[in-house]
N, C-alpha and C. Protein backbone atom coordinates (compact mmCIF):
# COMPACT_ATOMS: atom_id res chain seq x y z
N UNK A 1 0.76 13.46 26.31
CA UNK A 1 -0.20 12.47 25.83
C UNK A 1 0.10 12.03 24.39
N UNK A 2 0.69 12.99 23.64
CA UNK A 2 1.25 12.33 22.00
C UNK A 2 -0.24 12.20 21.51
N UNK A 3 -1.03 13.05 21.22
CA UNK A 3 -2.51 12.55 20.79
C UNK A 3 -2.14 12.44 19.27
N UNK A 4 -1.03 13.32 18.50
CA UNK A 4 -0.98 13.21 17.11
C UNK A 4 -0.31 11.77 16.63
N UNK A 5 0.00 11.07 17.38
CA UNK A 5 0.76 9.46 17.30
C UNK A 5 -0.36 8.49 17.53
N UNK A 6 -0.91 9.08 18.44
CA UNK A 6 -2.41 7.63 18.79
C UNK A 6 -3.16 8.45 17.69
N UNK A 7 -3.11 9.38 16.80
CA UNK A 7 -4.33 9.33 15.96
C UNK A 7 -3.89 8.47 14.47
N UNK A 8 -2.63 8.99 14.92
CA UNK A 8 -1.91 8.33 13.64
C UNK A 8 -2.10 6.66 13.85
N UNK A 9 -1.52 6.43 14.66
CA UNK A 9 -2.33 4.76 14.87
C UNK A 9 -3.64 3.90 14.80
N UNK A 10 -4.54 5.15 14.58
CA UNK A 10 -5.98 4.61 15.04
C UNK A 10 -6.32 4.74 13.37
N UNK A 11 -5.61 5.94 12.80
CA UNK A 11 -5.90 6.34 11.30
C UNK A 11 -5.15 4.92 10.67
N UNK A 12 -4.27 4.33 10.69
CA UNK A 12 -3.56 3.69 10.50
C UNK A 12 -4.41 1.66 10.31
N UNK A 13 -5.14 2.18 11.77
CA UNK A 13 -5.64 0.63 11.98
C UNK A 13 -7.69 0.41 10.73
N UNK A 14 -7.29 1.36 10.03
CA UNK A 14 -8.53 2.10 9.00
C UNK A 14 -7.96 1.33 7.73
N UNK A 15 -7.19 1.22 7.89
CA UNK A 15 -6.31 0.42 6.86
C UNK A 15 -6.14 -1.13 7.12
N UNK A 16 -5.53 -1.42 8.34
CA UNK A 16 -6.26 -3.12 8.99
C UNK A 16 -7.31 -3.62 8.60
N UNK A 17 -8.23 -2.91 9.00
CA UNK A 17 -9.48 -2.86 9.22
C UNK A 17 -10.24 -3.21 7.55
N UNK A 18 -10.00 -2.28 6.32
CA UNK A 18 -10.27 -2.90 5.62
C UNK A 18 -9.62 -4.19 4.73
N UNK A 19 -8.24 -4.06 4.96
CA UNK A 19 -7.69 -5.65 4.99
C UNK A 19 -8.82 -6.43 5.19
N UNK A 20 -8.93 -6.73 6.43
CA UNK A 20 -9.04 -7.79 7.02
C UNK A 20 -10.60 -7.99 6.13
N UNK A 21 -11.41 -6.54 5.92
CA UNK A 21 -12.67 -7.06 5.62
C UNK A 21 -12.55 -7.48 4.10
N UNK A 22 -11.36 -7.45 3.83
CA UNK A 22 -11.06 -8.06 1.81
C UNK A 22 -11.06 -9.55 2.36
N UNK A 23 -10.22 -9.70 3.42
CA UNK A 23 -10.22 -11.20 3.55
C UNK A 23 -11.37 -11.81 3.75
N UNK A 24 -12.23 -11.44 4.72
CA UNK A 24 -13.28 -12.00 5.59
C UNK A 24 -14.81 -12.12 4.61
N UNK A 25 -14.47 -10.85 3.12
CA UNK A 25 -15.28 -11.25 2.30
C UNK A 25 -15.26 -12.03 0.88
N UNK A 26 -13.63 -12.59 1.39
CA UNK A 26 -13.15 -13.36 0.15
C UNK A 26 -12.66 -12.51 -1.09
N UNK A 27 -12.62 -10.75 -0.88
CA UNK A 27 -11.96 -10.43 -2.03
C UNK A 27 -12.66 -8.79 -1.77
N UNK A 28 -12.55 -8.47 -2.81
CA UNK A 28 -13.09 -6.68 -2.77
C UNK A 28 -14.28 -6.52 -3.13
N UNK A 29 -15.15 -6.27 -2.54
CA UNK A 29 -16.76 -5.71 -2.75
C UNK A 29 -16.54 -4.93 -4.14
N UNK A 30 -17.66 -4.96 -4.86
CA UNK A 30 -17.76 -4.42 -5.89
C UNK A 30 -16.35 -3.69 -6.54
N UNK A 31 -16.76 -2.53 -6.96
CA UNK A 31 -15.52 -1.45 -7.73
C UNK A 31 -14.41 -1.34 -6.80
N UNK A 32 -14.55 -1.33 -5.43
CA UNK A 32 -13.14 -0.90 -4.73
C UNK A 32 -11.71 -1.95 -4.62
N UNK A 33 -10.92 -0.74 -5.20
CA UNK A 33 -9.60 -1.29 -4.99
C UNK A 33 -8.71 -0.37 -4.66
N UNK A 34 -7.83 -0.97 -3.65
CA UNK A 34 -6.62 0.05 -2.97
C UNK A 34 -5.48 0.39 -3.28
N UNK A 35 -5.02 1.19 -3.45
CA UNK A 35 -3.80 1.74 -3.66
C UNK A 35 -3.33 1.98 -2.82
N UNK A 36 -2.16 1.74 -1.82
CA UNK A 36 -1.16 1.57 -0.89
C UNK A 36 0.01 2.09 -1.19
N UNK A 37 0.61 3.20 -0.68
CA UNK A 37 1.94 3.47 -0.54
C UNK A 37 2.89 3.58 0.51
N UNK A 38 4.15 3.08 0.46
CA UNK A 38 4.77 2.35 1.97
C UNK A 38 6.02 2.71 1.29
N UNK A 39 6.63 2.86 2.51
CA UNK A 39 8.48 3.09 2.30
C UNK A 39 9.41 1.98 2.43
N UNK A 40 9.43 1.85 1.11
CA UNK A 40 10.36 0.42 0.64
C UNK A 40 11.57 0.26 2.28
N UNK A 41 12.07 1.14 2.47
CA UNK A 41 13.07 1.10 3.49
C UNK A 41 12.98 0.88 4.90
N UNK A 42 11.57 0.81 5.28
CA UNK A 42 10.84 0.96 6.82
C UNK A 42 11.67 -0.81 7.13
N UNK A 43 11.78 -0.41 8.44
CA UNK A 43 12.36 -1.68 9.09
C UNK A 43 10.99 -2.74 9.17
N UNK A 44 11.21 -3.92 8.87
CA UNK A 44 10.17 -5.03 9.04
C UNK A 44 9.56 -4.94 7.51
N UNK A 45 9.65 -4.29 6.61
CA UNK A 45 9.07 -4.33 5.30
C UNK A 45 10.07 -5.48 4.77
N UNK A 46 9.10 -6.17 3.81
CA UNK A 46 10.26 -7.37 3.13
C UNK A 46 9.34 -6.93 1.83
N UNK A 47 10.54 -6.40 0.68
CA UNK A 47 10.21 -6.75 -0.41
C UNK A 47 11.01 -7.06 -1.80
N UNK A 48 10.83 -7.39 -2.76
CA UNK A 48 11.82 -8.02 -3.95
C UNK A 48 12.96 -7.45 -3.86
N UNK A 49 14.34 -7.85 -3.97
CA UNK A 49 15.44 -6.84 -4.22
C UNK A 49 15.10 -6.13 -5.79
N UNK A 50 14.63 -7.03 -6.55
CA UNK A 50 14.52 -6.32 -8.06
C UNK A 50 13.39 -5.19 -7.74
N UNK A 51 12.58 -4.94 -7.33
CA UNK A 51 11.54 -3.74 -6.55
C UNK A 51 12.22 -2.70 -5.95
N UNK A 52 12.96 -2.77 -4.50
CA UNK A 52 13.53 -2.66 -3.88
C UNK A 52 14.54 -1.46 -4.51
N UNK A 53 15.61 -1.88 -5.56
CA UNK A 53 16.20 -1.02 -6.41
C UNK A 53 15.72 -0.74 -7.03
N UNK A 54 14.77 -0.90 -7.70
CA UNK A 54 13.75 0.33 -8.63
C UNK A 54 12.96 1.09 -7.98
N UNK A 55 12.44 0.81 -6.82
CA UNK A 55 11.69 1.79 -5.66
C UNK A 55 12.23 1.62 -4.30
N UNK A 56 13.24 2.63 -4.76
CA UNK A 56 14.17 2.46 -2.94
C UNK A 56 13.55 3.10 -1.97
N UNK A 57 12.76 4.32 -2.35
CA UNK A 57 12.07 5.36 -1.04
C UNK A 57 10.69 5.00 -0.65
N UNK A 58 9.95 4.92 -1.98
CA UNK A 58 8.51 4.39 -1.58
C UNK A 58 8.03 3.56 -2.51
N UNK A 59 7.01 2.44 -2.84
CA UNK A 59 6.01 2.14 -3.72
C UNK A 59 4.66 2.27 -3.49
N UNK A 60 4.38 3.02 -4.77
CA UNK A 60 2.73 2.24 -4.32
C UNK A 60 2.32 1.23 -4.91
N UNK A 61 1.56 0.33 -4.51
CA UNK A 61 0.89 -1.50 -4.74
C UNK A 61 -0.61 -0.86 -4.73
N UNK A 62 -1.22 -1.71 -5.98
CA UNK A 62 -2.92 -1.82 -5.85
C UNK A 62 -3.17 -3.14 -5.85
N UNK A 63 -3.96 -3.22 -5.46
CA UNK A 63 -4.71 -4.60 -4.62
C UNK A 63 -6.29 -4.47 -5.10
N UNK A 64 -6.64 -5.49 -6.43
CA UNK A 64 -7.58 -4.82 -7.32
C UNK A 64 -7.85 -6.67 -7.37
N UNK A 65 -7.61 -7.22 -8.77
CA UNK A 65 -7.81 -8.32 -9.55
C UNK A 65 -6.64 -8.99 -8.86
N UNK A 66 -5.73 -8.42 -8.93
CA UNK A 66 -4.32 -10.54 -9.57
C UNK A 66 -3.65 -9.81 -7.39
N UNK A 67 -4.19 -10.78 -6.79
CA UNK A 67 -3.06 -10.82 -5.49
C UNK A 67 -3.48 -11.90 -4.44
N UNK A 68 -2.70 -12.25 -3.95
CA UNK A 68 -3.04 -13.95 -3.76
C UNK A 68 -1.94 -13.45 -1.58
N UNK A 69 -2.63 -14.76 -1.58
CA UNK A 69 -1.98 -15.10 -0.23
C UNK A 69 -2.20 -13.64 0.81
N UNK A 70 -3.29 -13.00 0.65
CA UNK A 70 -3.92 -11.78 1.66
C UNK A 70 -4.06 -11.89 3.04
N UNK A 71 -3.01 -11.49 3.61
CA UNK A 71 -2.49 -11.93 5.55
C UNK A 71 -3.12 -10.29 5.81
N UNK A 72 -3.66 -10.14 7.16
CA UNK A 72 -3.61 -9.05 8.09
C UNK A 72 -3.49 -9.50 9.15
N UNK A 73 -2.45 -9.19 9.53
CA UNK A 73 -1.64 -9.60 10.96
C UNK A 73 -1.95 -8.04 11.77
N UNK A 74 -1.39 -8.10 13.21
CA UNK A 74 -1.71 -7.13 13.71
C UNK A 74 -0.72 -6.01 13.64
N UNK A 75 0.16 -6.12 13.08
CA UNK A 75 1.59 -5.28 13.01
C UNK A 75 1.62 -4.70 11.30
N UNK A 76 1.22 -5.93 10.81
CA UNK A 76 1.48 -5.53 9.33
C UNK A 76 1.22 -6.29 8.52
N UNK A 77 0.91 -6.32 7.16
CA UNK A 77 -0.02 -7.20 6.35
C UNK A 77 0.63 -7.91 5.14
N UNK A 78 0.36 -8.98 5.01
CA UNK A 78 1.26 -9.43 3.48
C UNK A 78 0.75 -9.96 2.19
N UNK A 79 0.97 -9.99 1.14
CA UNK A 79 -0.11 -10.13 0.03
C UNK A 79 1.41 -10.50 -1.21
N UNK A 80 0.90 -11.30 -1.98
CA UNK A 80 1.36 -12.03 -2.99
C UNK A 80 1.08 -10.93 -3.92
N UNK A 81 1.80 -9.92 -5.34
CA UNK A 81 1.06 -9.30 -6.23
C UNK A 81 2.18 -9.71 -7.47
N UNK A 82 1.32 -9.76 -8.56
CA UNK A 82 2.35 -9.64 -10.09
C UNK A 82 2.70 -8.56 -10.17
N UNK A 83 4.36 -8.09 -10.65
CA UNK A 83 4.98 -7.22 -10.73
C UNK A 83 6.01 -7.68 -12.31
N UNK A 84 5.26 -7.30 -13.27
CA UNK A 84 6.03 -7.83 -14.34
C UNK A 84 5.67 -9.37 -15.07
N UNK A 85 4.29 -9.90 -14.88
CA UNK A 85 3.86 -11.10 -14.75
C UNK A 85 4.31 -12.11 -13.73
N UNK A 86 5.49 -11.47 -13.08
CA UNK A 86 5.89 -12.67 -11.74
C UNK A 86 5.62 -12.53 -10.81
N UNK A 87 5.14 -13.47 -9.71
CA UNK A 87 4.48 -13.18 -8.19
C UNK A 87 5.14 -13.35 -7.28
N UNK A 88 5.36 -11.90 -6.43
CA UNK A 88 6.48 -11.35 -5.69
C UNK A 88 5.59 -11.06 -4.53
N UNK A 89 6.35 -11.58 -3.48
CA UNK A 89 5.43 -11.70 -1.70
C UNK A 89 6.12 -10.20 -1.58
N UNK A 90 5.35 -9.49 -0.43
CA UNK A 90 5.52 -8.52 0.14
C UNK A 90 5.07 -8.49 1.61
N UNK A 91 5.77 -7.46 2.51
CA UNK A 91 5.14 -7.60 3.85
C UNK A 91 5.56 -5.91 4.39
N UNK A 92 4.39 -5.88 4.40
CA UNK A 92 4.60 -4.42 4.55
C UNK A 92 3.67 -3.95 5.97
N UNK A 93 4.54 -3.14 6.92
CA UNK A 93 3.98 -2.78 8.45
C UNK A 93 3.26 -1.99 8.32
N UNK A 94 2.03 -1.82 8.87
CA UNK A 94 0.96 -0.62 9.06
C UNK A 94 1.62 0.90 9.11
N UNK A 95 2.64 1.10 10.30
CA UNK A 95 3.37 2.19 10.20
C UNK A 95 4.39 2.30 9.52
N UNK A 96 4.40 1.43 7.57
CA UNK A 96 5.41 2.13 6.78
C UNK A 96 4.33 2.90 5.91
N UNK A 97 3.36 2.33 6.02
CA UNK A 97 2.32 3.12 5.14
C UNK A 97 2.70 4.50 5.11
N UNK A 98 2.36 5.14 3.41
CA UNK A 98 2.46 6.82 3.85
C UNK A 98 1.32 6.94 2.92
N UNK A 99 0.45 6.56 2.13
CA UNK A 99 -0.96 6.86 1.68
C UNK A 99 -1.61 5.82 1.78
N UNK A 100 -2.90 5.90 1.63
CA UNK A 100 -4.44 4.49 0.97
C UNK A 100 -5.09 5.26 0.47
N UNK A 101 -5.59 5.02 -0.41
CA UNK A 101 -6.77 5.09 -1.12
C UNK A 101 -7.35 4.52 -1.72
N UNK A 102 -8.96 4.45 -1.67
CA UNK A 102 -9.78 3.85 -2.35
C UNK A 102 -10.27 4.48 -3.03
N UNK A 103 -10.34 4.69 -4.49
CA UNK A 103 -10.37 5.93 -5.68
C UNK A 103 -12.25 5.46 -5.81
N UNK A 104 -12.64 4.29 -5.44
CA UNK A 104 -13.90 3.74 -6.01
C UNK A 104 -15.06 4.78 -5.33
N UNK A 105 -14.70 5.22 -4.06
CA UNK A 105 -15.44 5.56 -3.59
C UNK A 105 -14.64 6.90 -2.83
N UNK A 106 -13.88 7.34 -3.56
CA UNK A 106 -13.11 8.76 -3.09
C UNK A 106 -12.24 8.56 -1.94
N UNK A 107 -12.28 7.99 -0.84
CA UNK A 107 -11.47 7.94 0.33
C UNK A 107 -9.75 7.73 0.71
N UNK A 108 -9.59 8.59 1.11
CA UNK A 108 -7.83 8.55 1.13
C UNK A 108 -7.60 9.05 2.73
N UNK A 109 -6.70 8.53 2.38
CA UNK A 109 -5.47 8.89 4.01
C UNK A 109 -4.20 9.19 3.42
N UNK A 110 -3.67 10.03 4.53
CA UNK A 110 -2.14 10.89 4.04
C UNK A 110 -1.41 10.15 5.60
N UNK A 111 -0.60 9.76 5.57
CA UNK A 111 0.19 10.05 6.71
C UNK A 111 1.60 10.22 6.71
N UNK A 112 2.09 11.05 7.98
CA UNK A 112 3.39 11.53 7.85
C UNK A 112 4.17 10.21 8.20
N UNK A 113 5.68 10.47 7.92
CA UNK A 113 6.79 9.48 7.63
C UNK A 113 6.78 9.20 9.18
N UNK A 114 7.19 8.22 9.39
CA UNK A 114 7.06 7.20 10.77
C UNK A 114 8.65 8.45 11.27
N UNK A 115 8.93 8.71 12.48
CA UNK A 115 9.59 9.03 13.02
C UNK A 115 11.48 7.78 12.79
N UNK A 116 11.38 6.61 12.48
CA UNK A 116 12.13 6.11 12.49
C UNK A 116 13.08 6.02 11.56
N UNK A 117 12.44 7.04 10.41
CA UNK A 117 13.00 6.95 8.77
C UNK A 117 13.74 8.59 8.61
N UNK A 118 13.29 9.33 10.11
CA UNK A 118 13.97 10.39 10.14
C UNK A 118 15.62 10.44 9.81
N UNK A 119 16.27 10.99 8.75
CA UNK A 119 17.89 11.10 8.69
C UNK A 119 18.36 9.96 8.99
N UNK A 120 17.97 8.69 8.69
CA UNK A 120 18.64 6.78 8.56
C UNK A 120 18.55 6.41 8.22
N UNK A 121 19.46 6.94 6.88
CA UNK A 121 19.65 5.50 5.85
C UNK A 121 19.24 4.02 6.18
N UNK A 122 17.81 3.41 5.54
CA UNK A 122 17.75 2.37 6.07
C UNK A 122 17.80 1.57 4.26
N UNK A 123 18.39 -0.13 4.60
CA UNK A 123 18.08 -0.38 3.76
C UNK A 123 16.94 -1.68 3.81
N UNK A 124 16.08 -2.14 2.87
CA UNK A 124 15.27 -3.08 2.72
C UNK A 124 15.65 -4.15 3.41
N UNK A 125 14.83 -4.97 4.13
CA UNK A 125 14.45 -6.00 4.60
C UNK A 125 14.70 -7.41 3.41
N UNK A 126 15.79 -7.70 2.94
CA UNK A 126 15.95 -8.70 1.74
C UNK A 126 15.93 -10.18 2.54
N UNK A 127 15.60 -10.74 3.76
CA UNK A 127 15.79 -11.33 4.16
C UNK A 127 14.86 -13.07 3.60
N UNK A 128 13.83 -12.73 3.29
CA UNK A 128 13.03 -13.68 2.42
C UNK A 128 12.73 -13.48 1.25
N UNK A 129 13.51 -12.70 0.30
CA UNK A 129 13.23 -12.46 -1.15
C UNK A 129 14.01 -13.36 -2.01
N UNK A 130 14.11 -14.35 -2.09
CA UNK A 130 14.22 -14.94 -3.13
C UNK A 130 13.21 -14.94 -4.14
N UNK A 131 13.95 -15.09 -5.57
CA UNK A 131 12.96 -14.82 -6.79
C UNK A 131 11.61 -16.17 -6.44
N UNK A 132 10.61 -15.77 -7.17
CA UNK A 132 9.07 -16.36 -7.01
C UNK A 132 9.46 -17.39 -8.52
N UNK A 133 9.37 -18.59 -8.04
CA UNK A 133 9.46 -19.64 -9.38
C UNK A 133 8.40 -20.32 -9.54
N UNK A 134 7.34 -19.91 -8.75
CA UNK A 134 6.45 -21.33 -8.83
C UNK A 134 5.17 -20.47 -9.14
N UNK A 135 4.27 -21.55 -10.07
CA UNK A 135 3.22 -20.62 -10.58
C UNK A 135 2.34 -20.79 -9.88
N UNK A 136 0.97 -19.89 -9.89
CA UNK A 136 -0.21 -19.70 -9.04
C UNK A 136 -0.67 -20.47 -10.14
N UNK A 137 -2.02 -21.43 -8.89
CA UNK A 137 -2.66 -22.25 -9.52
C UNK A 137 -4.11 -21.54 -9.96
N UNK A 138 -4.74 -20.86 -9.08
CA UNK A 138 -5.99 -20.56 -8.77
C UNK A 138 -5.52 -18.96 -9.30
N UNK A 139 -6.45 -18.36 -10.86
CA UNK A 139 -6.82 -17.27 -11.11
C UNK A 139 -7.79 -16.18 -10.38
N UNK A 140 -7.57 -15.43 -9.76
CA UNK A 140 -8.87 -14.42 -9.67
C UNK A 140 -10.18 -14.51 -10.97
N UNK A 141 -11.12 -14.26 -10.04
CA UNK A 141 -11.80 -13.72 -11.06
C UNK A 141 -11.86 -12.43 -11.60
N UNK A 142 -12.20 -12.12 -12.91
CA UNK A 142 -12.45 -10.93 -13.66
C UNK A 142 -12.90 -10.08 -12.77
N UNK A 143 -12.99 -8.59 -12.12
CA UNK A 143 -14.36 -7.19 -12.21
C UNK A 143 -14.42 -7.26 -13.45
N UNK A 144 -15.76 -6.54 -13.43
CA UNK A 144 -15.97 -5.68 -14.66
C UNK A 144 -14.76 -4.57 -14.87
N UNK A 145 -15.52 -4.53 -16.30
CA UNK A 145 -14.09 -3.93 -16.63
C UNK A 145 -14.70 -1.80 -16.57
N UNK A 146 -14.17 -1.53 -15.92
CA UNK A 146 -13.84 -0.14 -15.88
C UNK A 146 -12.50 1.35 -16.30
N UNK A 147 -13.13 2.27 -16.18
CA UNK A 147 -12.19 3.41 -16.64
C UNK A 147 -11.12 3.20 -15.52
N UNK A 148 -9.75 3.41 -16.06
CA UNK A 148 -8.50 3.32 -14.77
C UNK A 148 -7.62 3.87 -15.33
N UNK A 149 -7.27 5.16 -14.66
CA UNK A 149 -6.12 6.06 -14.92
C UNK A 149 -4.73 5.23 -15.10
N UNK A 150 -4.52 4.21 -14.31
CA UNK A 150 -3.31 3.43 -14.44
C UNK A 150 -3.28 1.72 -14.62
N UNK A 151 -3.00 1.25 -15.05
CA UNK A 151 -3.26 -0.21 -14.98
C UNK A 151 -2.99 -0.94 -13.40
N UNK A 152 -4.09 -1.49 -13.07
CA UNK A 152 -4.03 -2.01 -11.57
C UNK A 152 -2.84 -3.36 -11.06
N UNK A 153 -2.64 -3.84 -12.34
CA UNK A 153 -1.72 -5.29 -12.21
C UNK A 153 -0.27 -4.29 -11.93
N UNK A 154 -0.10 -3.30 -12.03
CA UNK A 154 1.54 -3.10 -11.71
C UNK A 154 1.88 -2.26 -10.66
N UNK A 155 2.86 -2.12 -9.96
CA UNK A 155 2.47 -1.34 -9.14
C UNK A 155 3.73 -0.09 -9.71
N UNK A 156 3.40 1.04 -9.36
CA UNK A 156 3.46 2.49 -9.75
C UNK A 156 4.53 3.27 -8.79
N UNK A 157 5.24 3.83 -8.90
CA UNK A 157 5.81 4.49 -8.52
C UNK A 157 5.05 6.07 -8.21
N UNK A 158 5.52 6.74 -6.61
CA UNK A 158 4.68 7.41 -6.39
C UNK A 158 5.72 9.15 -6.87
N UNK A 159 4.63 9.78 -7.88
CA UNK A 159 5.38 11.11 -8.32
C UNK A 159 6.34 11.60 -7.54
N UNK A 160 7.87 12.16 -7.74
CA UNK A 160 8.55 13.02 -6.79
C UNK A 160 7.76 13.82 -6.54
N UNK A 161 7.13 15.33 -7.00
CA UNK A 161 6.85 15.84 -6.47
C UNK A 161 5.69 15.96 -6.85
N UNK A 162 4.47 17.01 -6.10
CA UNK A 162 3.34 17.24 -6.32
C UNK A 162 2.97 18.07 -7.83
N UNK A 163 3.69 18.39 -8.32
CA UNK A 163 3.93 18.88 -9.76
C UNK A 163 3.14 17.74 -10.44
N UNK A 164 3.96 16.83 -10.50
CA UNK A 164 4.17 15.73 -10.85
C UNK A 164 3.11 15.04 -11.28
N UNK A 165 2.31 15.15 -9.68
CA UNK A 165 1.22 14.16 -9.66
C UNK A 165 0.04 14.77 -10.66
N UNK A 166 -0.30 13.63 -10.64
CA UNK A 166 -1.91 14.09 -11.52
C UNK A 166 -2.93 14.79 -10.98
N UNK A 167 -3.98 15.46 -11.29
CA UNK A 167 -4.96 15.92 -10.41
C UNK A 167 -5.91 15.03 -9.97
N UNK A 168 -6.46 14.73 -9.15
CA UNK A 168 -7.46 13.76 -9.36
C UNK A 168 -8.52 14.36 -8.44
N UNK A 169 -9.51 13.96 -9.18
CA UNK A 169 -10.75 14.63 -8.31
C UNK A 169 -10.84 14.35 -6.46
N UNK A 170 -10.64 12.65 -6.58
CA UNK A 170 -10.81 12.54 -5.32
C UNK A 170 -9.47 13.03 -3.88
N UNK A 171 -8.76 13.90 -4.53
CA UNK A 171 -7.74 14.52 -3.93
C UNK A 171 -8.40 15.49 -2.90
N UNK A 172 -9.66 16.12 -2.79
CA UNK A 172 -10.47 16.97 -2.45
C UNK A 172 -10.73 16.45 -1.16
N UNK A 173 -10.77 14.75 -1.06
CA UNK A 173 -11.31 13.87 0.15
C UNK A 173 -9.77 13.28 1.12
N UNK A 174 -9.02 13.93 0.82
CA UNK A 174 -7.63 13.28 1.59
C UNK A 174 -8.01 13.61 3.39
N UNK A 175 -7.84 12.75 4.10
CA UNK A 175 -7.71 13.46 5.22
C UNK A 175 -6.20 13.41 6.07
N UNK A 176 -5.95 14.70 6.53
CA UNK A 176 -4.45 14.65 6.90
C UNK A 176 -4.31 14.43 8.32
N UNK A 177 -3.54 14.87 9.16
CA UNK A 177 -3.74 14.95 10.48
C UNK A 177 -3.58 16.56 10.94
N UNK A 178 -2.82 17.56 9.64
CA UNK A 178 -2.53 18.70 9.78
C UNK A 178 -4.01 19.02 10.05
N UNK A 179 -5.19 19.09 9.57
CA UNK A 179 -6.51 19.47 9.90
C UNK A 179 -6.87 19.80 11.17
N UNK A 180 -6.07 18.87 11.90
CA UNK A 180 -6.33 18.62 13.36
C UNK A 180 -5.53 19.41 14.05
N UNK A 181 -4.66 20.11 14.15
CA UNK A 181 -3.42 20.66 14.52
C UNK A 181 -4.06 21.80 15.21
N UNK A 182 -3.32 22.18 16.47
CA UNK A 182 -4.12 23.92 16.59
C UNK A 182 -2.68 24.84 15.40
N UNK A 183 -2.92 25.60 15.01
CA UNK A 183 -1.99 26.32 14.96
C UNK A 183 -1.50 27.53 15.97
C-alpha cells in the first residue's frame, strides 16, 4: 500500500493548499509568512542559474512582503521573488519541497528527500532562466513591521548541519513522518 508516500503526498498537498489560500485571499493574512525549502536540483524545478550555483542542493525562499506572479498549479507552484533587488521567477514542484514553515503561528513540516534525488547527480532545470530585466510595476504593500530572525526579502540558505541551525522555539512543532513509523 506505500502508506508512508500517500502521507507524504497528502502532507505535501498542506502546502498547495495554503498557496492557493495566499492567492484566493490576495496575499498573506495577517503575520504569516512562509519559509519554503526545495532542492535546487529536483527535476521540473526552474530556477536562476546565478541561485542555482550559489544553492546547488537546497534553498530556502520566504514568501512574506516583495513576491509577485503567485501560481499554484497542481504539480507545483511558481512565484516571482527579489533575490538581490532583482526579480527572479521560480517554479518549484510540491515533491522538491524538503521543509514549510510558518514561524507566525509555529507550524512546520519536515519531509524526506523525494526518492528520485537518491545517488543522481541532477542538475537544475535552466531552461527558462534568463536574467529578469524588466521592472515590477505594482509594489506590495507594507506588514507591520515585526521582530525577524532573518530578513524576509532574501532568500537563505538552509544550515549544513543541525549544529548549525539556530534553535528556534517553534522547532518543538515540526511534524515528521518518523512519528508515524512502527518501529
Amino acid at each position: 500500500m506505500n502508506y508512508e508516500q500517500m502521507t507524504q503526498l497528502a502532507l505535501r498537498s498542506v502546502v498547495r493548499d495554503a498557496i492557493r489560500r495566499v492567492i484566493r485571499e490576495d496575499g498573506l493574512p495577517g503575520a504569516h509568512h512562509f519559509y519554503i525549502t526545495f532542492l535546487t536540483r529536483f527535476p521540473g524545478a526552474e530556477i536562476d542559474a546565478g541561485l542555482a550555483k550559489k544553492y546547488p542542493e537546497e534553498i530556502t525562499i520566504v514568501l512574506e512582503h516583495q513576491f509577485w506572479d503567485l501560481v499554484a498549479n497542481e504539480e507545483d507552484f511558481e512565484v516571482t521573488l527579489k533575490f538581490g533587488g532583482v526579480p527572479k521567477y521560480l517554479r518549484v514542484p510540491y515533491v522538491a519541497i524538503t521543509r514549510f514553515h510558518d514561524p507566525s503561528v509555529g507550524f512546520a513540516l519536515q519531509f524526506e528527500a523525494p526518492k528520485e534525488m537518491e545517488g543522481t547527480p541532477q542538475k537544475p532545470n535552466l531552461a527558462r532562466l534568463e536574467p529578469v530585466t524588466e521592472t515590477v510595476e505594482e509594489e506590495p504593500k507594507p506588514a507591520p513591521k515585526k521582530k525577524k530572525k532573518a530578513p524576509a526579502k532574501k532568500a537563505k540558505a538552509k544550515p549544513k548541519s543541525k549544529q548549525d541551525a539556530p534553535k528556534d522555539e517553534d522547532d518543538d512543532n515540526v511534524v515528521s513522518l518518523d512519528a508515524f513509523r512502527k518501529k
